[in-house]
C-alpha atoms as a PDB file:
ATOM      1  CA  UNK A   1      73.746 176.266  96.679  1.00  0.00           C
ATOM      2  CA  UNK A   2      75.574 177.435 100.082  1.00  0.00           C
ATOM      3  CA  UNK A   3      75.561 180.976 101.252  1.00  0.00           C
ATOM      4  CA  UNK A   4      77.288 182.446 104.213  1.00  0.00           C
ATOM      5  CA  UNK A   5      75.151 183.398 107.073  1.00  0.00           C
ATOM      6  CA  UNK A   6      73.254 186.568 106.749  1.00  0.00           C
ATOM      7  CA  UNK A   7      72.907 186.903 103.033  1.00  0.00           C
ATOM      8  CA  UNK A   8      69.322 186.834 101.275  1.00  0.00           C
ATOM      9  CA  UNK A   9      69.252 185.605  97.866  1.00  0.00           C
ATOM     10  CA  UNK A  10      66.250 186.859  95.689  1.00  0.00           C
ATOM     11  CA  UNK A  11      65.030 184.984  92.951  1.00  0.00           C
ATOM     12  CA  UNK A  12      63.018 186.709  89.936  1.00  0.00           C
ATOM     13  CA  UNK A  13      59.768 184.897  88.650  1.00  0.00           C
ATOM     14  CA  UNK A  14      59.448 187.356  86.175  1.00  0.00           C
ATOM     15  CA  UNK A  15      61.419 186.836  82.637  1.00  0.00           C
ATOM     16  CA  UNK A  16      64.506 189.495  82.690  1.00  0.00           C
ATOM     17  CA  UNK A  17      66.295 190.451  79.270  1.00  0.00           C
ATOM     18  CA  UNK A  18      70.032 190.164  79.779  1.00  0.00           C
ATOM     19  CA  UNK A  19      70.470 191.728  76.559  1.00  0.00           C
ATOM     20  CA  UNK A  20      70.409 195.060  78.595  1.00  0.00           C
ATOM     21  CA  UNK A  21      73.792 193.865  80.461  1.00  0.00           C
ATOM     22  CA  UNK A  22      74.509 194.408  84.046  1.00  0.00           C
ATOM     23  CA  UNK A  23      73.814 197.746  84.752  1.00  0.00           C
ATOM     24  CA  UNK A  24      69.921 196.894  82.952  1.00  0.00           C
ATOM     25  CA  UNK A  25      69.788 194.992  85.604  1.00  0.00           C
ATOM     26  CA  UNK A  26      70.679 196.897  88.343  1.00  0.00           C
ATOM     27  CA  UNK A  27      68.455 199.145  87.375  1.00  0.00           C
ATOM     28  CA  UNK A  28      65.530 196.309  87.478  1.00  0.00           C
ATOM     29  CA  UNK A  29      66.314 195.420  90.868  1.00  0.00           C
ATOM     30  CA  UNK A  30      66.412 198.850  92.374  1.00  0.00           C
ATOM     31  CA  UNK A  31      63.149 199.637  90.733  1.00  0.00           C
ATOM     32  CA  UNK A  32      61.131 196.158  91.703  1.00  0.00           C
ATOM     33  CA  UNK A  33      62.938 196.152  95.224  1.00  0.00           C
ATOM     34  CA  UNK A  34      63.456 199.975  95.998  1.00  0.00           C
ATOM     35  CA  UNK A  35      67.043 199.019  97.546  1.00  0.00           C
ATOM     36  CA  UNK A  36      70.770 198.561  96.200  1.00  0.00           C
ATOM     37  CA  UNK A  37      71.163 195.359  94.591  1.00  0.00           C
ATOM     38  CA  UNK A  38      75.055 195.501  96.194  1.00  0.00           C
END
């Protein structure tokens, strides 16, 4: 995997249920990461 210079790429080691769609998740990162997953 290739990314442009600058971005960070996080990887969860925590299960995370998908059923909840993207905006579940969203809401996952900007509680375990207190920032804007965007």
């Amino acid at each position: 995997m290739l990314a442009p210079g600058g971005v960070r790429i996080f990887v969860a080691t925590k299960p995370v249920d998908f059923r909840k769609g993207h905006d579940g998740l969203t809401a996952l990162v900007k509680n375990e990461l207190r920032r804007d997953p965007f």
